[in-house]
Each structure stands twice: as structure tokens, then as C-alpha cells.
Protein backbone atom coordinates (compact mmCIF):
# COMPACT_ATOMS: atom_id res chain seq x y z
CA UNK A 1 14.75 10.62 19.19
CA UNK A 2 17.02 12.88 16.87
CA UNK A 3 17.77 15.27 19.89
CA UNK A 4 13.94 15.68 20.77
CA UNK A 5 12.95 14.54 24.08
CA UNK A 6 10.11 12.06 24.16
CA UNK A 7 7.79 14.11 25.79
CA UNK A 8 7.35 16.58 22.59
CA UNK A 9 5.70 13.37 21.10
CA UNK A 10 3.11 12.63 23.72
CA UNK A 11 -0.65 13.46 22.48
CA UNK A 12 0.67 12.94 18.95
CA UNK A 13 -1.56 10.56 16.70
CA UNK A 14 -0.44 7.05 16.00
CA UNK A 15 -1.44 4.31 13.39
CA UNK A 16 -0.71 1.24 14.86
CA UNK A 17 -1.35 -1.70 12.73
CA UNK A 18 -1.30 0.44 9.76
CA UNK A 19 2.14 -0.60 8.04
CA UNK A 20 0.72 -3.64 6.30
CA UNK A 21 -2.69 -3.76 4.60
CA UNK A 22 -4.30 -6.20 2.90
CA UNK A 23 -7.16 -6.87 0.45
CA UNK A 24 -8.49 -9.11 -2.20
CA UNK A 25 -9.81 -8.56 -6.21
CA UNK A 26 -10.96 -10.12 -9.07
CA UNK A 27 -8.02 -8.23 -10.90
CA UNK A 28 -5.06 -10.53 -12.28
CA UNK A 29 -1.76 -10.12 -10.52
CA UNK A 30 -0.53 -8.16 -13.52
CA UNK A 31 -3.45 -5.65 -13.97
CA UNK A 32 -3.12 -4.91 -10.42
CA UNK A 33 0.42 -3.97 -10.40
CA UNK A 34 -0.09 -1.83 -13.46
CA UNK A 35 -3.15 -0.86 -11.24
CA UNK A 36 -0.65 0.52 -8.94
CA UNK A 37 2.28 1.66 -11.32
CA UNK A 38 -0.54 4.20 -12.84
CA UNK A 39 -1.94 5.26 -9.48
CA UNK A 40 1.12 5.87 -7.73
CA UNK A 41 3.14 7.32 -10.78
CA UNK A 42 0.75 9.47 -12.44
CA UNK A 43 -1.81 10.73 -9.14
CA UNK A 44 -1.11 14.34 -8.16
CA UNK A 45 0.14 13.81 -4.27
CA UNK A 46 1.39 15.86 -1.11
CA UNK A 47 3.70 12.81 -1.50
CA UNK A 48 4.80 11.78 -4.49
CA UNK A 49 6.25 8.49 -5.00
CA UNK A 50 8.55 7.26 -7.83
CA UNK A 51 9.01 3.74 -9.31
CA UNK A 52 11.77 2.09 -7.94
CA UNK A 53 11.74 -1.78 -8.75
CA UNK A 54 9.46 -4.13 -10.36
CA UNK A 55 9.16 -8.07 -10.85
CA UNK A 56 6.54 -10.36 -11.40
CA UNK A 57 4.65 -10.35 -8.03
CA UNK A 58 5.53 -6.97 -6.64
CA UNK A 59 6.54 -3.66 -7.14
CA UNK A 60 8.13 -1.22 -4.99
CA UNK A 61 8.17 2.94 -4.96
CA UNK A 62 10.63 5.46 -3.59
CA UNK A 63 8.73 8.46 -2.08
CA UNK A 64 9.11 11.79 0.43
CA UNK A 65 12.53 11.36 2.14
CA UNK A 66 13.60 7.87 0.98
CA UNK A 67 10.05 6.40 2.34
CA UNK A 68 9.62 2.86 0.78
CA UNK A 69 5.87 1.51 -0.64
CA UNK A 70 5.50 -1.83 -1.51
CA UNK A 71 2.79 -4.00 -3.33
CA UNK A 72 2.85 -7.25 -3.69
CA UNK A 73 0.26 -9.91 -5.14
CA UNK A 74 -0.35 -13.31 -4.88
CA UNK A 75 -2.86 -15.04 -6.82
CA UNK A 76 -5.43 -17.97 -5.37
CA UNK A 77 -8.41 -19.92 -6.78
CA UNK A 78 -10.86 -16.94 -6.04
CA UNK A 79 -9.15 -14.18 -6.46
CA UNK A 80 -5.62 -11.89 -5.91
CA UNK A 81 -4.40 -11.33 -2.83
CA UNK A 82 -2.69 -7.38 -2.51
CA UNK A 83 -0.49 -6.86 0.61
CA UNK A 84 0.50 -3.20 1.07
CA UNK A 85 3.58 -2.33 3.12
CA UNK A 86 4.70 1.27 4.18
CA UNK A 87 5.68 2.87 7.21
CA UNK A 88 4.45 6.74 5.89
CA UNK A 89 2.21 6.00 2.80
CA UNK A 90 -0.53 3.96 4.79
CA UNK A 91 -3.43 6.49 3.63
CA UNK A 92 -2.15 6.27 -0.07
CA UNK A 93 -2.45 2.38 0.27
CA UNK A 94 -5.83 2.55 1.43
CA UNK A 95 -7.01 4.87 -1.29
CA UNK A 96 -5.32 2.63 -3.76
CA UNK A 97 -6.81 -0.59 -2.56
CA UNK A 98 -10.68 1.42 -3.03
CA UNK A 99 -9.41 1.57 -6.68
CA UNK A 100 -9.69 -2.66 -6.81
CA UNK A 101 -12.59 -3.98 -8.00
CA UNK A 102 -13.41 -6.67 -5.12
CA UNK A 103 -13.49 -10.52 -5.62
CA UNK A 104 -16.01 -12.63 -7.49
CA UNK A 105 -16.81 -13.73 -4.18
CA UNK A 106 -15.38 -13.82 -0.61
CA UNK A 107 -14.04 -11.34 1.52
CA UNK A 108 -13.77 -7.87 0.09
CA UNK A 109 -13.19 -5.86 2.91
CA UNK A 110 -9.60 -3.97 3.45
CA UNK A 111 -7.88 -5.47 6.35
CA UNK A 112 -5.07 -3.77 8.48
CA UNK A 113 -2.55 -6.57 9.43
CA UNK A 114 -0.44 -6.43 13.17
């Protein structure tokens, strides 16, 4: 990788599993993408990420070398369903998502998606 041979990685952490995270709320689809636009704009970070593109069920930031964040929401009877996606950010997600009220009722809990 990039001129490095494989065995400088060894004993190096991994987050498997941790590129797509889910969760749930009572929030609207719209309050919890300005949820996010406020968080991930306007939060002091060791990586800052900048608004990128926005639409109606998602939006998506531009971070620390080109990294992309994306959050996307789908609504159901019970509640909204967030997805987070990121390959870097996956700690920033998680913090977000503890922002999020949780459902009426139902599952709360943050999941980590394969």
C-alpha cells in the first residue's frame, strides 16, 4: 500500500463494521438533517467537515483529505430511520447519533451495520 510494505500495518487497530451505522428517533427527517448540518458544520473538530450536498433525504460532508460523510433518513410509522456512512468519520457519527433523541418506542440502540 502506497510504497509501505504490509507488515508496517500489522498490530494496527481496525474498525470493522464501522463504515455504516444506524439508529432510530422521534426527530422528523428534516430536523434531523439540520440536526446534522449544525453538528457537523459548526462543532470544533480534529476533523472538520464541510457541507458538500444536500436533498431531501440526505446530506453529505467533505472532510480531512477529501473523506466523504453521509446521512441519510428515511422516515417509518414509528419513527426516522438515520444511516451513517464514512470510511474515517465513524467516531463523529456515533457522537452525532447520541445527539438524537430516541424513538417514541422501539429500538433505540445505535447499531453498526456489516
Amino acid at each position: 500500500m502506497w510504497g509501505v510494505p504490509d507488515s508496517y500495518f500489522t498490530g494496527m487497530p481496525s474498525t470493522p463494521n464501522r463504515s455504516l451505522q444506524q439508529t432510530r428517533t422521534s426527530l422528523t427527517p428534516a430536523e434531523v438533517l439540520a440536526s446534522a448540518k449544525q453538528f457537523f458544520l459548526r462543532r470544533s473538530s480534529l476533523y472538520p467537515a464541510f457541507l458538500e450536498q444536500e436533498g431531501p433525504t440526505y446530506v453529505t460532508f467533505r472532510g480531512q483529505g477529501g473523506e466523504e460523510l453521509v446521512i441519510g433518513v428515511a422516515r417509518d410509522v414509528a419513527a426516522t430511520a438515520v444511516t451513517g456512512s464514512t470510511y474515517m468519520f465513524d467516531q463523529q457519527i456515533a457522537r452525532f447519533f447520541t445527539t438524537l433523541p430516541p424513538p417514541a418506542s422501539g429500538p433505540s440502540a445505535e447499531q453498526a451495520v456489516a
